[in-house]
N, C-alpha and C. Protein backbone atom coordinates (compact mmCIF):
# COMPACT_ATOMS: atom_id res chain seq x y z
N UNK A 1 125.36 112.95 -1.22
CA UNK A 1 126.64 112.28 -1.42
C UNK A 1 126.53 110.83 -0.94
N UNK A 2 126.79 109.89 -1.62
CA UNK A 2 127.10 108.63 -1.38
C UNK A 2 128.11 107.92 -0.39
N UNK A 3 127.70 107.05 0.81
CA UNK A 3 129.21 106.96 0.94
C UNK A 3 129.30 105.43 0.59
N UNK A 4 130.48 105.16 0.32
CA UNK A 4 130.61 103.85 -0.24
C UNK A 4 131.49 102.53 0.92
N UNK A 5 132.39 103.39 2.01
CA UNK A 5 132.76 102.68 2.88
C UNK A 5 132.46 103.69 4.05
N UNK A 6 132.18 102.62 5.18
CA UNK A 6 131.92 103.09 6.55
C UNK A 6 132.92 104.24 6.86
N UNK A 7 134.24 103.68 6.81
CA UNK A 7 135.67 104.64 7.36
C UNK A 7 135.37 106.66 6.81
N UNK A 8 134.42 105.92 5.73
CA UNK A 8 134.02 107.49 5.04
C UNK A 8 133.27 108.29 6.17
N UNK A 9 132.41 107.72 6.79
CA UNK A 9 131.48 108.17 7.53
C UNK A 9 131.93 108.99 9.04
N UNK A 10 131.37 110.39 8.72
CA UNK A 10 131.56 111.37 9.97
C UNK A 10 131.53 110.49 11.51
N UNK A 11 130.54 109.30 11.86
CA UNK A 11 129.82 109.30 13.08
C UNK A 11 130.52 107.77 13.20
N UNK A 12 131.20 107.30 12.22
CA UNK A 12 132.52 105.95 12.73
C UNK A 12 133.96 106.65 13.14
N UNK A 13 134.23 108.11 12.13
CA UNK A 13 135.24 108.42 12.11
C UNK A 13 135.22 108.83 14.09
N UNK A 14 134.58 110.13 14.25
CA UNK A 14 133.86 110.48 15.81
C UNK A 14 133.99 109.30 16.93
N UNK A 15 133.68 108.06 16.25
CA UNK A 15 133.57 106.83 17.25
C UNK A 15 134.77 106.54 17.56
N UNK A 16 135.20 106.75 16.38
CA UNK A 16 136.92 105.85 16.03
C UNK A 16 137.87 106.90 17.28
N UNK A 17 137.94 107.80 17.27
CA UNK A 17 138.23 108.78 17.73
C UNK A 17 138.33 108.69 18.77
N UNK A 18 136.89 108.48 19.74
CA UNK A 18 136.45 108.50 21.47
C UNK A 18 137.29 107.05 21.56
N UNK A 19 137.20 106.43 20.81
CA UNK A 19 137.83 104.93 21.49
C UNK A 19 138.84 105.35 21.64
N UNK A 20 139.98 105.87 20.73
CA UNK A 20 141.38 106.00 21.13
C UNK A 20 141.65 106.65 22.43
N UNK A 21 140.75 107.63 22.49
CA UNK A 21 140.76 108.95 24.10
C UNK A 21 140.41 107.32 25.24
N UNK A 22 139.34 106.83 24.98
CA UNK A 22 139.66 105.84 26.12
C UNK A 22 140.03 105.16 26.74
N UNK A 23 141.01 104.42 25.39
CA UNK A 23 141.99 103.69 25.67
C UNK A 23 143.37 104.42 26.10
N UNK A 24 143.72 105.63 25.91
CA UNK A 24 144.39 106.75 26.21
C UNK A 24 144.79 106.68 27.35
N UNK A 25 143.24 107.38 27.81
CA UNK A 25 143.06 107.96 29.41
C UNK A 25 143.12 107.18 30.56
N UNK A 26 143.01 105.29 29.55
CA UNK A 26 142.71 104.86 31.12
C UNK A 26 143.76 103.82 31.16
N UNK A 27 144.85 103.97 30.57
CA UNK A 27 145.28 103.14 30.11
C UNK A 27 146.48 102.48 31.25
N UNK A 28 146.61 103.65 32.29
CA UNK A 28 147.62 103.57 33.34
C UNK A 28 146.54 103.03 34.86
N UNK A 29 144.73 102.43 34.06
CA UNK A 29 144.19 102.69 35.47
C UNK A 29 144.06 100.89 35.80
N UNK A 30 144.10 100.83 37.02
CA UNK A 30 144.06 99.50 37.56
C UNK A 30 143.10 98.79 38.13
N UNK A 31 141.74 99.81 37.69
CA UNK A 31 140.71 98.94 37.65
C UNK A 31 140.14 98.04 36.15
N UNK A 32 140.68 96.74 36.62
CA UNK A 32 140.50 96.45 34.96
C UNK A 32 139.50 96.34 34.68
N UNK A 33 138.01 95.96 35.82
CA UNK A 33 136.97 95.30 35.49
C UNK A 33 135.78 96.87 34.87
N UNK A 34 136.54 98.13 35.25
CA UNK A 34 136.58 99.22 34.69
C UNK A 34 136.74 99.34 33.28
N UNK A 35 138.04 99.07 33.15
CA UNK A 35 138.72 99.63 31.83
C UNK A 35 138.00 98.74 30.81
N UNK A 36 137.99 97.58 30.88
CA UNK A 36 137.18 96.19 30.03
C UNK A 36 135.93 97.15 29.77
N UNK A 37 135.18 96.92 30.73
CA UNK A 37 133.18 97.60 30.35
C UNK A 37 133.63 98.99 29.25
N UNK A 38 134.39 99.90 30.10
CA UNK A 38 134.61 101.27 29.14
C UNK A 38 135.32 100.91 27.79
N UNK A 39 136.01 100.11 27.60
CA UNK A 39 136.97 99.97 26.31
C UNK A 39 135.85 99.28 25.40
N UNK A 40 134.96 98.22 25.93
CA UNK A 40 134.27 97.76 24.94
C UNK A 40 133.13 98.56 24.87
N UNK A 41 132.65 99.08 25.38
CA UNK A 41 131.07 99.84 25.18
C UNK A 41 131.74 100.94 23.97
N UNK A 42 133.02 101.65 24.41
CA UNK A 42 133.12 102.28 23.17
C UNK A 42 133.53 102.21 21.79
N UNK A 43 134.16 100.84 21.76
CA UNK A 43 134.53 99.90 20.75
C UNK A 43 133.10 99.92 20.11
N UNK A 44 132.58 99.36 20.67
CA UNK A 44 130.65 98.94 20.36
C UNK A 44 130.11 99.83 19.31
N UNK A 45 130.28 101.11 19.88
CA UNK A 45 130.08 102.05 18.97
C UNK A 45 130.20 102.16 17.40
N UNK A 46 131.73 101.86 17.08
CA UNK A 46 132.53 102.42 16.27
C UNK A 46 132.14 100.36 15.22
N UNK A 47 132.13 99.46 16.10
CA UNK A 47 132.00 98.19 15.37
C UNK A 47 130.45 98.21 15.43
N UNK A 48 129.55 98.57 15.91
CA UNK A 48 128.20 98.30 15.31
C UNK A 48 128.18 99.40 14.35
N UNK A 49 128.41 100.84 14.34
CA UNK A 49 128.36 101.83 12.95
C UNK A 49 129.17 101.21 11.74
N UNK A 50 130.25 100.78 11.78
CA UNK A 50 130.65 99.76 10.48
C UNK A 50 129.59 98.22 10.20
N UNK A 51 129.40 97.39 11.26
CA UNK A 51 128.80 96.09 11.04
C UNK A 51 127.44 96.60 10.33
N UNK A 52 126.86 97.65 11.04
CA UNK A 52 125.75 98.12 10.53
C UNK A 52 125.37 98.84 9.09
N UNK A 53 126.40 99.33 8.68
CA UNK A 53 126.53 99.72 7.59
C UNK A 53 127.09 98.79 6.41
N UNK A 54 127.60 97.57 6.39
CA UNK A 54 128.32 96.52 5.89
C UNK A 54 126.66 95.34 5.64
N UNK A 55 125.84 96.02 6.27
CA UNK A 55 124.29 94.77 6.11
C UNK A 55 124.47 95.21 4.86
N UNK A 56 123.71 96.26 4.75
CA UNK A 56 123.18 96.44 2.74
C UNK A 56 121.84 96.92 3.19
N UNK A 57 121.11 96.79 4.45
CA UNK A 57 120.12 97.53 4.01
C UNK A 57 119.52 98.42 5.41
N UNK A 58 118.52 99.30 4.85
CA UNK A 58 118.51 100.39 6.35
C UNK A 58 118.07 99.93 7.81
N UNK A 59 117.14 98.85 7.09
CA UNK A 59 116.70 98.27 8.28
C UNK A 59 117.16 97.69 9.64
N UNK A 60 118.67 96.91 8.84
CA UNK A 60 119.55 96.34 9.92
C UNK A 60 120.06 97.70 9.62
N UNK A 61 120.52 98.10 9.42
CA UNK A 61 121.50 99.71 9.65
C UNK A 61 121.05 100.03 10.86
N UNK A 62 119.92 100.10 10.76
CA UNK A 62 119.33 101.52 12.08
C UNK A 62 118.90 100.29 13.30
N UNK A 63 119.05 99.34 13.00
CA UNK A 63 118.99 98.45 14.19
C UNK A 63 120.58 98.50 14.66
N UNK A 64 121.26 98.28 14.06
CA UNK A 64 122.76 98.43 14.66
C UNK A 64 122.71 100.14 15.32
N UNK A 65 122.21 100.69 14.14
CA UNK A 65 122.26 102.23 15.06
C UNK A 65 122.03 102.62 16.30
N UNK A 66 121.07 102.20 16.49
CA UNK A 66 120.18 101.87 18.10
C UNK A 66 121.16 101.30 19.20
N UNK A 67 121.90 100.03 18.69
CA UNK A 67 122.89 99.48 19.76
C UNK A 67 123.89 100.41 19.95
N UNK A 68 124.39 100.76 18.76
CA UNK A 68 125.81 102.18 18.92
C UNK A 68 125.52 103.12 19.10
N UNK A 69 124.11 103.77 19.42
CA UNK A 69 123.77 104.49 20.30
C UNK A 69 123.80 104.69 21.76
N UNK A 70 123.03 103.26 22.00
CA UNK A 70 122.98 102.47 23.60
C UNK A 70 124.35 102.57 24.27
N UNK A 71 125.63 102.05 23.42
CA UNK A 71 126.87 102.19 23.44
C UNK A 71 127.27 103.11 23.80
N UNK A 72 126.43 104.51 23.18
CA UNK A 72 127.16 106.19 23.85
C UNK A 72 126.81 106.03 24.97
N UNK A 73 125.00 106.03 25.01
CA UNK A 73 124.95 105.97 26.90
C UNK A 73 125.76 105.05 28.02
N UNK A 74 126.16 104.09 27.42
CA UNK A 74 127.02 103.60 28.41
C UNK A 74 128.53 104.05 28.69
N UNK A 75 128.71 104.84 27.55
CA UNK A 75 130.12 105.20 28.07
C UNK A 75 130.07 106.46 28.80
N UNK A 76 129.10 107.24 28.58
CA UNK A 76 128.33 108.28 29.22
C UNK A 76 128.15 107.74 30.72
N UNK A 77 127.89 107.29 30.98
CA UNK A 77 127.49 106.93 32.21
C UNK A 77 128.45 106.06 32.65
N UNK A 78 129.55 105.45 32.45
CA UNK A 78 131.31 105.22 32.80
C UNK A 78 131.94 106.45 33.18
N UNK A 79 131.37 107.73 32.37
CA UNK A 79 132.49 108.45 32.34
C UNK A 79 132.52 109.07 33.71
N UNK A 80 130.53 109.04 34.07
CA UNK A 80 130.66 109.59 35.36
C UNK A 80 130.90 109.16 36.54
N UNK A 81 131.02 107.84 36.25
CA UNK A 81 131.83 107.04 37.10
C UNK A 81 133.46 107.30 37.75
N UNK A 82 133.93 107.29 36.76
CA UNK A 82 135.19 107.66 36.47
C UNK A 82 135.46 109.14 37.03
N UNK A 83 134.98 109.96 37.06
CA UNK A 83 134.73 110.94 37.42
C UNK A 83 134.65 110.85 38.93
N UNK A 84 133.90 110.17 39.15
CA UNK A 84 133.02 110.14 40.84
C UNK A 84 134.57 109.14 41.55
N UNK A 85 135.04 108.34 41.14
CA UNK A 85 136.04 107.49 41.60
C UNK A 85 137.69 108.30 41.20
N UNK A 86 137.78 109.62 40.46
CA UNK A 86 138.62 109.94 40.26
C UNK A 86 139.91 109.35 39.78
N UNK A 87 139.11 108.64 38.35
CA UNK A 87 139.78 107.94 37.24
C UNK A 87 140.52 109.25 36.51
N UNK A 88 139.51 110.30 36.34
CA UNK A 88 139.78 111.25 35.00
C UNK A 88 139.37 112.78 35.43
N UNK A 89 140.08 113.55 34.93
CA UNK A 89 139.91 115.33 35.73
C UNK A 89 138.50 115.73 35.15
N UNK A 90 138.06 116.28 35.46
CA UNK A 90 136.86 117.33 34.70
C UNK A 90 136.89 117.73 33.53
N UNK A 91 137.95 118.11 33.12
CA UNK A 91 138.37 118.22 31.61
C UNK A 91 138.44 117.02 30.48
N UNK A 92 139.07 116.24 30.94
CA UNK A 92 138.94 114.50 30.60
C UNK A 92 137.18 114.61 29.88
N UNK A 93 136.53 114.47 31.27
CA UNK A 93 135.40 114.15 31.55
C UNK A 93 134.21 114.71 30.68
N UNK A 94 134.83 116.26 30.73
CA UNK A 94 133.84 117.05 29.55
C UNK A 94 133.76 117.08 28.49
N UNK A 95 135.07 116.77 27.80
CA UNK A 95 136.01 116.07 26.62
C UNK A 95 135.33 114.68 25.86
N UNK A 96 135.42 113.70 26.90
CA UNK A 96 134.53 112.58 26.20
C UNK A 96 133.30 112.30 25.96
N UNK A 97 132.69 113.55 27.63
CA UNK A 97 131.52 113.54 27.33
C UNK A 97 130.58 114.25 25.95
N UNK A 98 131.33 115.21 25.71
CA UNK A 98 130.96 116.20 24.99
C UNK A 98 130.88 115.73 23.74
N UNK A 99 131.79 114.19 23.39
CA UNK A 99 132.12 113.77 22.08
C UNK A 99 131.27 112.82 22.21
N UNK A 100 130.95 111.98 22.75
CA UNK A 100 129.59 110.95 22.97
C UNK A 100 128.34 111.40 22.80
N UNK A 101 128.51 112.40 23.57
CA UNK A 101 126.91 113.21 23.22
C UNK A 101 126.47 113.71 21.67
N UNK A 102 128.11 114.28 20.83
CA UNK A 102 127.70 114.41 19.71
C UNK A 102 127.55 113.33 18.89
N UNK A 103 128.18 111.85 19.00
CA UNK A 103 127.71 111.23 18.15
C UNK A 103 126.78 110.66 18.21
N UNK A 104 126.27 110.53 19.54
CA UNK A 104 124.36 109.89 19.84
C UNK A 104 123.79 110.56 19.09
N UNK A 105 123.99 112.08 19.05
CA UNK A 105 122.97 112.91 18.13
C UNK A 105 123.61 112.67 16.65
N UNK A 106 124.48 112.31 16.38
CA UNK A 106 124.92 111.97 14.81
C UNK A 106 124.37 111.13 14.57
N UNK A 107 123.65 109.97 15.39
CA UNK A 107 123.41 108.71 15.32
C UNK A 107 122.06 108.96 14.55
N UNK A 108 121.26 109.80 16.02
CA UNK A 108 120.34 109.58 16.20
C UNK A 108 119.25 110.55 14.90
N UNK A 109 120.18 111.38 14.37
CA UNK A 109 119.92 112.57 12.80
C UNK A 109 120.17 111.11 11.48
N UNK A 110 120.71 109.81 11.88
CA UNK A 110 120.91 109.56 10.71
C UNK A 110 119.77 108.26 10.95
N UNK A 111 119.54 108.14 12.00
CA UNK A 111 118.21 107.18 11.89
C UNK A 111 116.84 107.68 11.49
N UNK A 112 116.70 108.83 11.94
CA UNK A 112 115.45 109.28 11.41
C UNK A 112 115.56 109.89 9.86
N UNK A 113 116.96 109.99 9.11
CA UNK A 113 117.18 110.08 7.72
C UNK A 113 116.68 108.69 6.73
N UNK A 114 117.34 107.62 8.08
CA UNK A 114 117.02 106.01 7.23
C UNK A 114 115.72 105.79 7.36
């Protein structure tokens, strides 16, 4: 199947998704220099899987892929932050984590496709 716009795509839609939960969850928290790093690393995601897909060819694709990958691990590793500073409950925590982790591996199934 073809896709013809990014928004089509399972692993922007997934991205699109975790951003809203982050901006969500943290949205009442008053560490801003927090909320900034987490809001954009997962932004990152969701705008390098579109920018990357908007090149035209695989090469920059899967180079953007790589960064919006990098992007999961960092919010991955916010989350446990957040966690450890008691930003977000365990549930929160397993929640975003659980959804980061799947799109690294969405990522990471469609780079070795390109």
């Amino acid at each position: 199947m073809k896709i013809d716009r990014f928004e089509d795509m399972l692993i922007w839609q997934e991205a699109r998704i975790i951003t809203l939960e982050v901006y969500e969850i943290f949205k009442g928290c008053k560490d801003f220099s927090f909320i900034d790093q987490i809001q954009r690393a997962s932004v990152s995601i969701m705008n390098n899987v579109s920018e990357g897909f908007e090149r035209g060819s695989n090469k920059d694709f899967v180079r953007f892929l790589f960064i919006a990958k990098s992007s999961c691990a960092e919010v991955r590793s916010m989350l446990h932050l957040a966690l450890g500073l008691k930003y977000i409950q365990k549930e929160e925590f397993d929640n975003m984590y659980n959804r980061s982790e799947k799109i690294s591996k969405m990522i990471s199934s469609l780079i070795k496709k390109l």
